[in-house]
Protein backbone atom coordinates (compact mmCIF):
# COMPACT_ATOMS: atom_id res chain seq x y z
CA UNK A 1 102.85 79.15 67.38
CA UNK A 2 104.86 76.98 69.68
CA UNK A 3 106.16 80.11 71.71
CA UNK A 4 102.62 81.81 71.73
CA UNK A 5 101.43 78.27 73.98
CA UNK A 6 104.45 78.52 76.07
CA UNK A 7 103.70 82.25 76.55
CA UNK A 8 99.70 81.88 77.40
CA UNK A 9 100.62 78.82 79.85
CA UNK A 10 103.24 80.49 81.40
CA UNK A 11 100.70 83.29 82.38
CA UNK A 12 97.71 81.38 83.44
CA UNK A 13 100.47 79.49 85.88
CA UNK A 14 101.26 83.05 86.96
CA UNK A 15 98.01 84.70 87.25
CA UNK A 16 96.56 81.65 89.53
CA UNK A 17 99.45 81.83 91.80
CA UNK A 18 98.97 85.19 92.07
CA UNK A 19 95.72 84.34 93.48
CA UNK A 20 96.60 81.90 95.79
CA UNK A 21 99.27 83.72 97.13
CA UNK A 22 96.57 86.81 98.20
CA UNK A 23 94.43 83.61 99.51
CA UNK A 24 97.41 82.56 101.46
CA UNK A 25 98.47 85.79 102.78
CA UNK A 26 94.26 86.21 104.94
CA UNK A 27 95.52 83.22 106.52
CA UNK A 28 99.34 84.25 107.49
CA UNK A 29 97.92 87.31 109.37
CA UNK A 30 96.43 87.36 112.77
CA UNK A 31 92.58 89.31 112.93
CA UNK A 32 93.30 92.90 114.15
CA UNK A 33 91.54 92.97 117.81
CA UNK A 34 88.56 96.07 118.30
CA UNK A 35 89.51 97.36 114.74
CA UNK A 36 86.89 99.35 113.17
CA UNK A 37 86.45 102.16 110.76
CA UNK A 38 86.56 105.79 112.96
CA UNK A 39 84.24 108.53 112.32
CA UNK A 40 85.24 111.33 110.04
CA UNK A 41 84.26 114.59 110.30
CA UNK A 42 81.60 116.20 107.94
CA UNK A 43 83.90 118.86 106.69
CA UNK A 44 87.38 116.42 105.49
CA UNK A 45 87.52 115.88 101.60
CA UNK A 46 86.24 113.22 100.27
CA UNK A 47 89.30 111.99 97.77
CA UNK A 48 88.38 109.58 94.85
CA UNK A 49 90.99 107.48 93.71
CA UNK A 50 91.14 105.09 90.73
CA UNK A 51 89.46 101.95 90.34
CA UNK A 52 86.61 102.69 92.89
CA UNK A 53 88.66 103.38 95.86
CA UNK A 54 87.92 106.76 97.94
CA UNK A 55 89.37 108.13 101.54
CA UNK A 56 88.80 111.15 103.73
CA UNK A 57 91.35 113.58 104.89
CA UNK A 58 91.17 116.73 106.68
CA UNK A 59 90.00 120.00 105.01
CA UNK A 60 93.80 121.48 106.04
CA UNK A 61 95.22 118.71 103.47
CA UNK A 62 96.66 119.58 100.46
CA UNK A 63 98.60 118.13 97.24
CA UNK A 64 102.44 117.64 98.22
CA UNK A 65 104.23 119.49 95.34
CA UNK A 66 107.53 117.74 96.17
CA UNK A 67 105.94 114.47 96.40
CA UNK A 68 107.94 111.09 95.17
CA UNK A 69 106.85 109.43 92.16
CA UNK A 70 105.50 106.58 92.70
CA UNK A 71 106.01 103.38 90.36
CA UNK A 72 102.27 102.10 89.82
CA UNK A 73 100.77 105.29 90.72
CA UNK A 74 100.26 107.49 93.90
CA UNK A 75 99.27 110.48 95.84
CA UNK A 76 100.90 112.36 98.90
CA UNK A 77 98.71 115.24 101.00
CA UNK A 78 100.38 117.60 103.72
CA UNK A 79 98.47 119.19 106.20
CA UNK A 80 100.32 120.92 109.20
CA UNK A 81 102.19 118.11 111.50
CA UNK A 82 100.39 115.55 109.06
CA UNK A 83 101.67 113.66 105.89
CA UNK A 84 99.16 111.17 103.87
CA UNK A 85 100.41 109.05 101.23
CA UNK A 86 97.75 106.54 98.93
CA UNK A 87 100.60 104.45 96.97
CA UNK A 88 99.50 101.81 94.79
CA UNK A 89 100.88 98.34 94.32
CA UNK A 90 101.28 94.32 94.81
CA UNK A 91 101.85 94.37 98.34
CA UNK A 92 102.62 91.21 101.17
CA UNK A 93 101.38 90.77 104.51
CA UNK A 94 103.96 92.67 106.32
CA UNK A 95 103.52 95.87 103.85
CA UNK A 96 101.41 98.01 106.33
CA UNK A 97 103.71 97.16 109.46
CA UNK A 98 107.19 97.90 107.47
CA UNK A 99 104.99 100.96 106.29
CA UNK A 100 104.28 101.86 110.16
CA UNK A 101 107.81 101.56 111.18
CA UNK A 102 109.53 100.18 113.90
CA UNK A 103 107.57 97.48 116.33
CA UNK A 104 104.53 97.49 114.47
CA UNK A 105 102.99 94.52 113.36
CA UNK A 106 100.56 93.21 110.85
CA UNK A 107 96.81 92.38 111.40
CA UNK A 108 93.45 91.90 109.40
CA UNK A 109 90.36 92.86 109.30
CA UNK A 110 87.17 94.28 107.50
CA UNK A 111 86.32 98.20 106.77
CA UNK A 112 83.16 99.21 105.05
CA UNK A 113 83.50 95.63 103.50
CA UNK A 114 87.02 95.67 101.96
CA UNK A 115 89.42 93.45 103.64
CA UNK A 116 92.17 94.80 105.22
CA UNK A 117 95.69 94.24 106.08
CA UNK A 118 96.27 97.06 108.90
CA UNK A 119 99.28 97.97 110.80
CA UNK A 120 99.20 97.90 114.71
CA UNK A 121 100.64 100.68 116.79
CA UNK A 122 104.59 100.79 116.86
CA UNK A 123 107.24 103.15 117.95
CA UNK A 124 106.83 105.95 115.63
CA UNK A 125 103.88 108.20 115.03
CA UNK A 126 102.31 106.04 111.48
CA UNK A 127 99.37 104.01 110.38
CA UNK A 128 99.33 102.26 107.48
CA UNK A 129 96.53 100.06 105.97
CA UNK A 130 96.44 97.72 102.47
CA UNK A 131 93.03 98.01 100.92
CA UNK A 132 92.28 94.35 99.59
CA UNK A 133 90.50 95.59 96.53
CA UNK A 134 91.07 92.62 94.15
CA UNK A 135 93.09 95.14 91.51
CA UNK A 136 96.21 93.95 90.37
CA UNK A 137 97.85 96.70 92.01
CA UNK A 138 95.89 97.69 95.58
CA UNK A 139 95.83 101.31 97.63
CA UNK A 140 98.15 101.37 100.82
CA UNK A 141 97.55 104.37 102.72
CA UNK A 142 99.71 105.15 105.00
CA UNK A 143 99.50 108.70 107.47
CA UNK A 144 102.50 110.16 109.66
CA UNK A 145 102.65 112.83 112.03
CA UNK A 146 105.38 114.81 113.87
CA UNK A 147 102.99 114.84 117.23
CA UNK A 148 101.72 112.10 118.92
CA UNK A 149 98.82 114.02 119.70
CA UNK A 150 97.59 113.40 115.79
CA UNK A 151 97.45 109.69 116.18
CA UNK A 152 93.78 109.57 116.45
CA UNK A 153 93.48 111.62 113.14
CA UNK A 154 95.71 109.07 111.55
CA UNK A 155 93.47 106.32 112.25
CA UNK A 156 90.60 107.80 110.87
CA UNK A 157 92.39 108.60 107.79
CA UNK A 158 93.95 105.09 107.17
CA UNK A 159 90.61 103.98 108.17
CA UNK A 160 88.84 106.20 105.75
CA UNK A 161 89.09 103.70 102.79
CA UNK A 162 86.04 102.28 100.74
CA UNK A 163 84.75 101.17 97.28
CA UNK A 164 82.07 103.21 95.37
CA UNK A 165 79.45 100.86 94.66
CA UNK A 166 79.63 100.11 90.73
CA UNK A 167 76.45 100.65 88.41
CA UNK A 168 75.47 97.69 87.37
């Protein structure tokens, strides 16, 4: 009985400084300057993820046979010169910008009312943005391209990211 007190404290402790450490990590990022959601065409496919959570990619997208497995769960899409991975986790402030590569850096902002932790541009062709979903374990999606000329269509995917509303 002793052990089973020890056990339920312990996690309480843990499960509040869980939540002030996602508190603590709004305030460690600066606010992403003219960031906003881009427009996606009518014809990309609308791709519904777990708990709520739904991007757009390109029609030319398709399951990555070869993809990694991913520990708490994950997809990967090719399409042509593109890549699209949604990988879920427990991610930190600098997730998206380590995700982005080289030179990027980390910023925050709001998309179709989710908080965001988005990566800024960087050396290599990759965008990456956390999806602040309150889960345990969140969606990063994060889109590479051979071509520089795709990095427009890799903001709009990475920017893609909402909630379903919930029936109440």
């Amino acid at each position: 009985m002793r052990y089973d007190a020890l056990f339920v404290g312990a996690s309480l402790a843990l499960g509040s400084g869980g939540t002030s450490i996602r508190a603590a990590s709004d305030e460690q990022v600066a606010r992403c300057d003219s960031f906003a959601a881009r427009a996606v065409p009518g014809d990309w496919q609308r791709i519904e993820q777990r708990d709520g959570f739904v991007l757009f990619i390109p029609p030319s997208c398709a399951p990555d046979a070869e993809a990694p497995r991913f520990v708490h769960g994950g997809s990967r899409w090719r399409c042509g010169t593109l890549g699209v991975d949604v990988v879920w986790g427990m991610w930190g402030v600098g997730t998206a910008a380590e995700a982005a590569g080289d030179e990027a850096k980390a910023c925050g902002a709001t998309l179709s009312g989710v908080r965001v932790v988005a990566s800024t541009p960087g050396k290599e062709h990759r965008r990456a943005v956390w999806y602040r979903t309150g889960g345990v374990h969140e969606p990063l999606v994060v889109a590479w391209s051979s071509v520089a000329t795709d990095l427009a269509t890799l903001e709009a995917i990475t920017r893609s990211g909402t909630l379903k509303p919930t029936a109440r």
